[in-house]
Protein backbone atom coordinates (compact mmCIF):
# COMPACT_ATOMS: atom_id res chain seq x y z
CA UNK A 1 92.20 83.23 104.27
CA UNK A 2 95.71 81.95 103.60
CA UNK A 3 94.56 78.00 102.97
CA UNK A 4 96.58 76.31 100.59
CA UNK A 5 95.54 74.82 97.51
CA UNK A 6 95.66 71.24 96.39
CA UNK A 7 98.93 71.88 94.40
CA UNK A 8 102.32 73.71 95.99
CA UNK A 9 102.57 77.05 94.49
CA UNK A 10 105.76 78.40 93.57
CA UNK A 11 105.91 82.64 93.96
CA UNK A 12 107.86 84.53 92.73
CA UNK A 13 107.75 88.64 92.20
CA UNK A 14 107.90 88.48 88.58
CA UNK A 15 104.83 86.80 87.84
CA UNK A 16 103.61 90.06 89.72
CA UNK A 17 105.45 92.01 87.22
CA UNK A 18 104.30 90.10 84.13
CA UNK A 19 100.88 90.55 85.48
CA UNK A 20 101.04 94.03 85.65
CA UNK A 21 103.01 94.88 82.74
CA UNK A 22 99.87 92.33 80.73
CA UNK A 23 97.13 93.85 82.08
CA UNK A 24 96.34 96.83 79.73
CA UNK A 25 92.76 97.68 81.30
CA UNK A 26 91.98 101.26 83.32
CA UNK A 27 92.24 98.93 86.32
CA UNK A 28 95.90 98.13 85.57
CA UNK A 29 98.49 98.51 88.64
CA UNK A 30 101.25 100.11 86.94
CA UNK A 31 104.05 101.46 89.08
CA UNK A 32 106.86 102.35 86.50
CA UNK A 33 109.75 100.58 88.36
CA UNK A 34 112.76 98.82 86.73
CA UNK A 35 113.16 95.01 87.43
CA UNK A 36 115.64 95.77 90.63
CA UNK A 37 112.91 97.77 91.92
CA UNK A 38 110.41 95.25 91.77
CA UNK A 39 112.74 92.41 93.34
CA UNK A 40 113.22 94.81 96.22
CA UNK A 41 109.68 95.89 96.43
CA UNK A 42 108.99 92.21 96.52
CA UNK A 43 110.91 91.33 99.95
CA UNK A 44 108.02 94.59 101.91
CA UNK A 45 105.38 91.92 100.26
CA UNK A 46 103.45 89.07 101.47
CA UNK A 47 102.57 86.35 98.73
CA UNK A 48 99.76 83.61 99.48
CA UNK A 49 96.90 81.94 97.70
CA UNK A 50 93.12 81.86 97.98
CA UNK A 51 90.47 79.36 96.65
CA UNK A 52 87.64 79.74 94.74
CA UNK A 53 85.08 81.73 97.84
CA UNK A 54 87.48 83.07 99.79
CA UNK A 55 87.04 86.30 101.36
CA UNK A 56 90.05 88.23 100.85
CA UNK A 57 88.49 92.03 102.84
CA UNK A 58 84.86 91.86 104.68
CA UNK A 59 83.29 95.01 104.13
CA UNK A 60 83.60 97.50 107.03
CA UNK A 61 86.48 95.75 108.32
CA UNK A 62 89.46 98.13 109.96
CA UNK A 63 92.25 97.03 107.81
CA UNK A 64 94.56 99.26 105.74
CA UNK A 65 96.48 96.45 103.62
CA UNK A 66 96.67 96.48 99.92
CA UNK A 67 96.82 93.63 98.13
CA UNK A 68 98.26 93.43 94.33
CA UNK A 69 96.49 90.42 91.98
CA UNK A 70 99.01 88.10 90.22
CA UNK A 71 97.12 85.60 89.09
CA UNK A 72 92.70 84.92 89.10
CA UNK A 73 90.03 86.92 89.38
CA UNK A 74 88.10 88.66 92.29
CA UNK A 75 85.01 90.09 92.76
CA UNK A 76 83.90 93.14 94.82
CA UNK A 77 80.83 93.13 96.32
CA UNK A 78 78.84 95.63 98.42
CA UNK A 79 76.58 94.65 101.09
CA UNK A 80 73.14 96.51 102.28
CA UNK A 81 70.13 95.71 104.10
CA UNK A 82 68.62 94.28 100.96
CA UNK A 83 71.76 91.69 100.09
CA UNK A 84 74.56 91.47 97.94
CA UNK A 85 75.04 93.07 95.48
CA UNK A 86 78.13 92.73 92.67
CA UNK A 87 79.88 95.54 91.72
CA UNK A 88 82.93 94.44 89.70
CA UNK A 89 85.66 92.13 88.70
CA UNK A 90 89.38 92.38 89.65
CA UNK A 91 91.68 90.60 87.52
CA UNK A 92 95.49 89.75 87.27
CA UNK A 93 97.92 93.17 87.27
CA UNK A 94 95.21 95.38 88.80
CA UNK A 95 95.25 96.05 93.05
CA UNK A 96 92.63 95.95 96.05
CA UNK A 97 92.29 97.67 98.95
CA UNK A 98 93.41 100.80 98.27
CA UNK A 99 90.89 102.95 99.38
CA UNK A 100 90.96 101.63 103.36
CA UNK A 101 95.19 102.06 102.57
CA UNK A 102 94.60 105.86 101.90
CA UNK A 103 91.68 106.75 103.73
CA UNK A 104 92.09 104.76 107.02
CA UNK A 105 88.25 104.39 106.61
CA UNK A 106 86.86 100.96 107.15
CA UNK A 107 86.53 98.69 104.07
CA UNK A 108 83.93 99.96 101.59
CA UNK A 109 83.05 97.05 100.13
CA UNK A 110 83.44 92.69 100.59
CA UNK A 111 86.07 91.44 98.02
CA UNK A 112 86.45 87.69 97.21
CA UNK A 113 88.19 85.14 95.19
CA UNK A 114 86.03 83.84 92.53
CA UNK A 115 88.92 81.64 90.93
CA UNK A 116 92.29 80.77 92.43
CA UNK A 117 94.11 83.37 92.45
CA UNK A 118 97.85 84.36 93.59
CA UNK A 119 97.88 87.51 95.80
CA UNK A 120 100.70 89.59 97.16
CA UNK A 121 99.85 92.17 100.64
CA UNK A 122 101.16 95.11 101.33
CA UNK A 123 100.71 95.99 105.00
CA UNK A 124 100.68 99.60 106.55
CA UNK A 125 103.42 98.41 108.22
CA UNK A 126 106.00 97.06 105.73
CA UNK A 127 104.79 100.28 104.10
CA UNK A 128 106.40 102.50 106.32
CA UNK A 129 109.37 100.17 106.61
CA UNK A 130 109.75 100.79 102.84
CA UNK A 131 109.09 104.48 102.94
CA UNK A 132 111.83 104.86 105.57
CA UNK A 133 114.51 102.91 103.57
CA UNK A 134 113.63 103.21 100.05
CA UNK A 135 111.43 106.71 99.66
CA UNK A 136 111.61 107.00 96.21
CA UNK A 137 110.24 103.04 95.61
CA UNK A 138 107.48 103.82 98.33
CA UNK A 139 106.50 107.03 96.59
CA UNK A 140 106.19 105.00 92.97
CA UNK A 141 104.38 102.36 94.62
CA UNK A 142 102.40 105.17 96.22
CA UNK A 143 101.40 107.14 93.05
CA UNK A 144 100.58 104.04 91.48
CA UNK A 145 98.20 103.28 93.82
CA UNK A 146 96.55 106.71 93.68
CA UNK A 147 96.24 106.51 90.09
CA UNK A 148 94.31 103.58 89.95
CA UNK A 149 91.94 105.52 92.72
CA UNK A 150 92.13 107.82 90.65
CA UNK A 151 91.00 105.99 87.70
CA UNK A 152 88.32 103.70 89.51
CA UNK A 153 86.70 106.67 91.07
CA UNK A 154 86.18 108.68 87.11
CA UNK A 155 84.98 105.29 86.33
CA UNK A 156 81.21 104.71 87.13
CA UNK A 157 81.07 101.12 87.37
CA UNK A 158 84.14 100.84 89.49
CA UNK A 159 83.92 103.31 91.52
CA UNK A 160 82.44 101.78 94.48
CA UNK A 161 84.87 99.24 94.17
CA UNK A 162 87.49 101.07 95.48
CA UNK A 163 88.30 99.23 98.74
């Protein structure tokens, strides 16, 4: 999952910021946080790259991380006994697996990279870390996440896409 690309990639959190703040879609990831509140919200996340194909969740897998889009596209697909089928697009400033991070339910859906893309994960773990020393950030972070459920699940098309 984490291979690198062909050139070094530089991360930094606010490309994750400028990505949100861009993105003015329903499927926009938009915690309202001030800039020191994103730098520390950036040291609980995990930053790495995928290429073009790479899975980023398998569908039915038991994993509760979220993972927040800073660059590329993705593309949620769901998987039944007749074969793939697409059900959306996830782009820049919008997040992912959500709906395992709430639900503890096993992945709804496959999601994959279908350009390069920059991610950034939020484990379960680092998760509580941050909810234990910075509540109010975790609760932002939180809401924001459960308005874009929110959102996705009102909205036809994306609402199997909630992951």
């Amino acid at each position: 999952m984490n291979a690198p690309l062909r050139t070094p990639i530089h991360f930094d959190v606010q490309g994750l910021v400028h990505a949100s703040a861009h993105n003015q879609s329903l499927d926009a990831f938009h915690p309202a946080l001030p800039s020191k509140q994103w730098e520390l919200l950036g040291t609980y996340l995990q930053p790495f790259a995928l290429q073009p194909g790479q899975v980023l969740i398998e569908q039915n897998a038991n994993d509760r991380t979220v993972y927040f889009v800073e660059t590329g596209k993705l593309t949620v697909h769901y998987e039944d006994d007749k074969g793939r089928l697409r059900l959306a697009s996830v782009e820049a400033g919008s997040a992912v697996g959500e709906g395992a991070f709430f639900s503890r339910n096993p992945r709804g859906a496959t999601v994959q990279a279908a350009t390069a893309c920059k991610i950034w994960s939020l484990t379960p773990i680092r998760f509580t870390e941050l909810s234990n020393r910075q509540p109010q950030l975790a609760l932002e972070v939180a809401m924001a996440l459960g308005s874009l459920v929110s959102r996705r699940l009102a909205n036809r098309p994306k609402r199997v896409a909630v992951t």
